[in-house]
Structure formats: C-alpha cells, structure tokens
Protein backbone atom coordinates (compact mmCIF):
# COMPACT_ATOMS: atom_id res chain seq x y z
CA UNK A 1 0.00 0.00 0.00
CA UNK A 2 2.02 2.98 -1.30
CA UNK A 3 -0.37 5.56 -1.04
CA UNK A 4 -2.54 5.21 2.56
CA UNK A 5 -5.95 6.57 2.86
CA UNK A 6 -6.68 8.54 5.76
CA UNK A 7 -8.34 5.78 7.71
CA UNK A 8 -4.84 3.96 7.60
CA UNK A 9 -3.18 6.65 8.85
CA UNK A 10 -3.08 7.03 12.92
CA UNK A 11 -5.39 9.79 13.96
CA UNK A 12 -2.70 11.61 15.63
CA UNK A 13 -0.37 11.88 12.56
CA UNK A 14 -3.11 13.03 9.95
CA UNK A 15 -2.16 16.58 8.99
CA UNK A 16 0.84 17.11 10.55
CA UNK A 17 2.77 16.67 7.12
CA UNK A 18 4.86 14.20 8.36
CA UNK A 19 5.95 11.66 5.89
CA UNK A 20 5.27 8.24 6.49
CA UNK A 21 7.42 5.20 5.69
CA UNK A 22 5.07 3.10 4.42
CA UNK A 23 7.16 -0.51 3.03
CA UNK A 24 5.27 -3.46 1.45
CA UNK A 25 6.07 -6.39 3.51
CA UNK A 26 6.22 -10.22 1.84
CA UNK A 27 3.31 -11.52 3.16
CA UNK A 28 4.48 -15.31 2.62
CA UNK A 29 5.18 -17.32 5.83
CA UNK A 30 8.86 -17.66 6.31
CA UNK A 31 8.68 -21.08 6.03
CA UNK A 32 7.72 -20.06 2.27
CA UNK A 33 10.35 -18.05 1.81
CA UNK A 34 12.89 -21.03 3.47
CA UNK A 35 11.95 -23.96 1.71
CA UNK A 36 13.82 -23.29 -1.41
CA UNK A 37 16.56 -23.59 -0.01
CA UNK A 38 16.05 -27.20 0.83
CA UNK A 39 13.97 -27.98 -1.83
CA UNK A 40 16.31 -26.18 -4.91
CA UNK A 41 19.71 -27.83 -3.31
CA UNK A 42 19.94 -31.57 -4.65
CA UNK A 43 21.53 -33.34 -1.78
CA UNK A 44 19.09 -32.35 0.64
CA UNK A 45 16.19 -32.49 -1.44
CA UNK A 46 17.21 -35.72 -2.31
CA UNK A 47 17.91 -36.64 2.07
CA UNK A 48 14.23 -36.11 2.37
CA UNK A 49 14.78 -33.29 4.71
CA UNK A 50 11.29 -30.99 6.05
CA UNK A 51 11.28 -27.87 6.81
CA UNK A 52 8.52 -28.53 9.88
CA UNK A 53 8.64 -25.18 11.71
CA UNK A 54 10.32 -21.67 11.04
CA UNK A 55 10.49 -18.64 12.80
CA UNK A 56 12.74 -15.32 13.14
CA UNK A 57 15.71 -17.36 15.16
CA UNK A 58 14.47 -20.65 15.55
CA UNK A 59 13.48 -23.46 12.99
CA UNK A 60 12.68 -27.43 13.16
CA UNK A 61 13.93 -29.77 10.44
CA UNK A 62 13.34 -33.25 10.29
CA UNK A 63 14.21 -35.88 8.39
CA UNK A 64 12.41 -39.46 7.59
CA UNK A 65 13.55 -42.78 8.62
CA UNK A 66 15.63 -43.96 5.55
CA UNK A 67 17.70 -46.98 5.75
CA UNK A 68 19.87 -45.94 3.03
CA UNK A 69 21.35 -43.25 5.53
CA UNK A 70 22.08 -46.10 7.91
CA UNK A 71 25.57 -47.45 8.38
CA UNK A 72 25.74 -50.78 6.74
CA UNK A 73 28.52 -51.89 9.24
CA UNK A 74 27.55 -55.31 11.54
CA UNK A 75 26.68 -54.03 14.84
CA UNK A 76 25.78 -50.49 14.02
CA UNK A 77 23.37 -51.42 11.32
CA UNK A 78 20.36 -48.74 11.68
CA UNK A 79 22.37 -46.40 12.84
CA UNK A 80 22.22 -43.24 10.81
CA UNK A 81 26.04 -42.47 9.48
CA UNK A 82 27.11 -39.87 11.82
CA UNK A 83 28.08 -37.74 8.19
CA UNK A 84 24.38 -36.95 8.21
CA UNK A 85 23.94 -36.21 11.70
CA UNK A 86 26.80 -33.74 10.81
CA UNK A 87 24.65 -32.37 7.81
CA UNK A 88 21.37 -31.73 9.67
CA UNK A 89 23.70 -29.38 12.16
CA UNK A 90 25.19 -27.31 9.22
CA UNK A 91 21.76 -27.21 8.07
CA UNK A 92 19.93 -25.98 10.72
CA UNK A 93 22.80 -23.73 11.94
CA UNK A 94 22.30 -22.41 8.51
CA UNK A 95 18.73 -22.00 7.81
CA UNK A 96 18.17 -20.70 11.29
CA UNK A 97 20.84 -18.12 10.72
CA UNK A 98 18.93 -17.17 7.07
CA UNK A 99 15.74 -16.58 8.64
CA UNK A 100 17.13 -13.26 10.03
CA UNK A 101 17.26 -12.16 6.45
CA UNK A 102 14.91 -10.24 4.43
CA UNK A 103 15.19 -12.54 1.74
CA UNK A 104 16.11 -15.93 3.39
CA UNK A 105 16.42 -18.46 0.14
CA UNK A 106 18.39 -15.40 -1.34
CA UNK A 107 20.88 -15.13 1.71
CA UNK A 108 24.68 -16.56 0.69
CA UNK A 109 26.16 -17.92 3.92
CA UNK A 110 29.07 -20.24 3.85
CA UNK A 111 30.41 -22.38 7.06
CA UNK A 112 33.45 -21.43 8.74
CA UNK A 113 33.36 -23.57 11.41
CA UNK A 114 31.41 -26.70 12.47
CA UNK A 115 31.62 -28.27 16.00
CA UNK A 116 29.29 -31.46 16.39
CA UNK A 117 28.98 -33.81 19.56
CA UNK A 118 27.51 -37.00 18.75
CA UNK A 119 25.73 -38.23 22.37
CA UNK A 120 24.33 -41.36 21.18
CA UNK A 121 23.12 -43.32 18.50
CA UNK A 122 20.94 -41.59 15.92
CA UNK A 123 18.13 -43.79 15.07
CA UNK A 124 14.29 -43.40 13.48
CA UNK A 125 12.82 -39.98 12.15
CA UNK A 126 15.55 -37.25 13.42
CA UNK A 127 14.71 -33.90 14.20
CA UNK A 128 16.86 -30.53 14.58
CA UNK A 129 16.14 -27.82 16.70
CA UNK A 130 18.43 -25.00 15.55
CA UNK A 131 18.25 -21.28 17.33
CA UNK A 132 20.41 -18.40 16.28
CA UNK A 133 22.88 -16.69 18.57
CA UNK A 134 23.88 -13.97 16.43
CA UNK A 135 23.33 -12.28 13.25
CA UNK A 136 25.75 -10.10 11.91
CA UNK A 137 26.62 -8.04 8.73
CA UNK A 138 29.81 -10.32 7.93
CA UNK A 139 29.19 -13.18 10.48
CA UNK A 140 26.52 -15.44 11.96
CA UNK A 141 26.30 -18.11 14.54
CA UNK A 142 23.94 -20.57 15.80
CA UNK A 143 23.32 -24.02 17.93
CA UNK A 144 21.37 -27.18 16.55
CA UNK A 145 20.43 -30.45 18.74
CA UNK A 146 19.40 -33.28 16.65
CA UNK A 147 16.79 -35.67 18.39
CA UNK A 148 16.17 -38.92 17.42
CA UNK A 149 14.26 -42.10 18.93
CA UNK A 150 15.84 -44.21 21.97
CA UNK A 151 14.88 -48.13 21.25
CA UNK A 152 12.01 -47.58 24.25
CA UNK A 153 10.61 -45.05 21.67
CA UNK A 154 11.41 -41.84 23.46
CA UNK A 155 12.80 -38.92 21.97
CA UNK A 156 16.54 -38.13 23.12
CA UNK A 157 19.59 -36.52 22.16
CA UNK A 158 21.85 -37.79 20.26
CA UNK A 159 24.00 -34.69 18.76
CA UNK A 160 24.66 -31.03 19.61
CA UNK A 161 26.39 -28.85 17.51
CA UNK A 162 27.51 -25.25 16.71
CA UNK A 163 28.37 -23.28 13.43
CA UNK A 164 29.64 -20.19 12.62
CA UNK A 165 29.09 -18.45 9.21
CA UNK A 166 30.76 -15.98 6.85
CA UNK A 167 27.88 -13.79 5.65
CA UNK A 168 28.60 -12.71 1.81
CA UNK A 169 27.15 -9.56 0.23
C-alpha cells in the first residue's frame, strides 16, 4: 500500500505533514520463503529433509527414517552415518541463521566452522532444533540439537552442535 488513505493513517499523525514510511512487507510465511533452499539444493532435497517449523531465530527440520542413511557396518546397522547427523547441524545452523534475512532463500552464507557432539546413537525420524545466537553483517552463529528415537521409543539426544558463518554480500 504505497499511497494510505486517511483511515490507515493514525489519527494523531493526519495533517501534521509528516511523511510516512510506508514498506510493502512479503506476506508469505517464512517457512515459504525457506523452503527453497532445501527444496532447490539436490543433496538435501534428495535426504528427504522438512522444513517442519520456522520462525525469526528458531526453525525445526526433520528428516524421515531412511535406511539408506544407515551405516551398513555389523553391529551399528540402523544407525544413521554420523556424516548426516553432521549435515542436519550445518543445516539448521544455517537455515536458522537465514531466517534473520529479508530474503532468506536469497541469503549466501558459507560455514566457517562446524563443531558437532555425537551423544548417542541416531536412530528413526531425526529432528533438529536449531536457534540463532547472532546475526551479523559479515558473520553469523547458531546451535542445533538433533533428536532422534531411543529403542524404548522416546525422543533423546543424540547430537549437539555449533556453526559459525561468513555472511557474503
């Protein structure tokens, strides 16, 4: 709405001649505006990951039960390979980091540095939980847990993890 009619206006700014900043804001849901970058990048369209919840600093990702993620190795067998554990950190660390942007699919972000503690196993449907710490003009940071399902069938733990970001213009 470039042009507001005087209803829009707040009663105690009509006439004074001041001018208004009036901005058209994207009125698609952030998760909207995120999913492209899952859902444009091959290897994690073709993971399965799901973008299940997104707001300003804090987003949910999970990913399917997929044997062909599991290590194949006797005695670990249904475990998923600890290199996508790994991936679901950098990806939530990243995404949660975009949605502080204006345009988040549009935001070009590359990893500097990647910390991940494996706590257990990572079994069944996973899930991240990623929050941002800090958004900056040149750098970013932000925290991911992954959560996955305990043989009882409880959710637990089974990775924490930290990234940092280079932010590029």
């Amino acid at each position: 709405m470039l042009n507001p009619g005087p209803q829009q206006v707040p009663k105690q700014l009509r006439g004074t001649g001041l001018v208004l900043d009036v901005t058209m804001k994207d009125d698609s849901s952030l998760e909207e505006r995120l999913r492209p970058a899952i859902s444009n990048h091959g290897y994690l369209s073709w993971l399965g990951l799901e973008l299940s919840r997104a707001e300003e600093g804090q987003v949910t990702l999970t990913l399917p039960t997929n044997e062909k993620l599991s290590n194949v190795v006797e005695g670990s067998r249904g475990n998923v390979h600890g290199g996508i554990v790994a991936t679901l950190i950098d990806v939530g660390c990243g995404l949660v980091l975009r949605s502080t942007f204006d345009e988040p699919a549009e935001a070009k972000l590359a990893t500097t540095d990647l910390s991940v503690s494996y706590v257990r196993p990572a079994r069944g449907e996973l899930r991240v939980e990623a929050t941002n710490i800090r958004s900056g003009q040149s750098v970013g940071f932000s925290t991911a847990d992954v959560f996955g399902t305990h043989p009882n069938g409880n959710s637990v733990t089974v990775a924490h993890g930290k990234g940092s970001f280079h932010v590029m213009d």
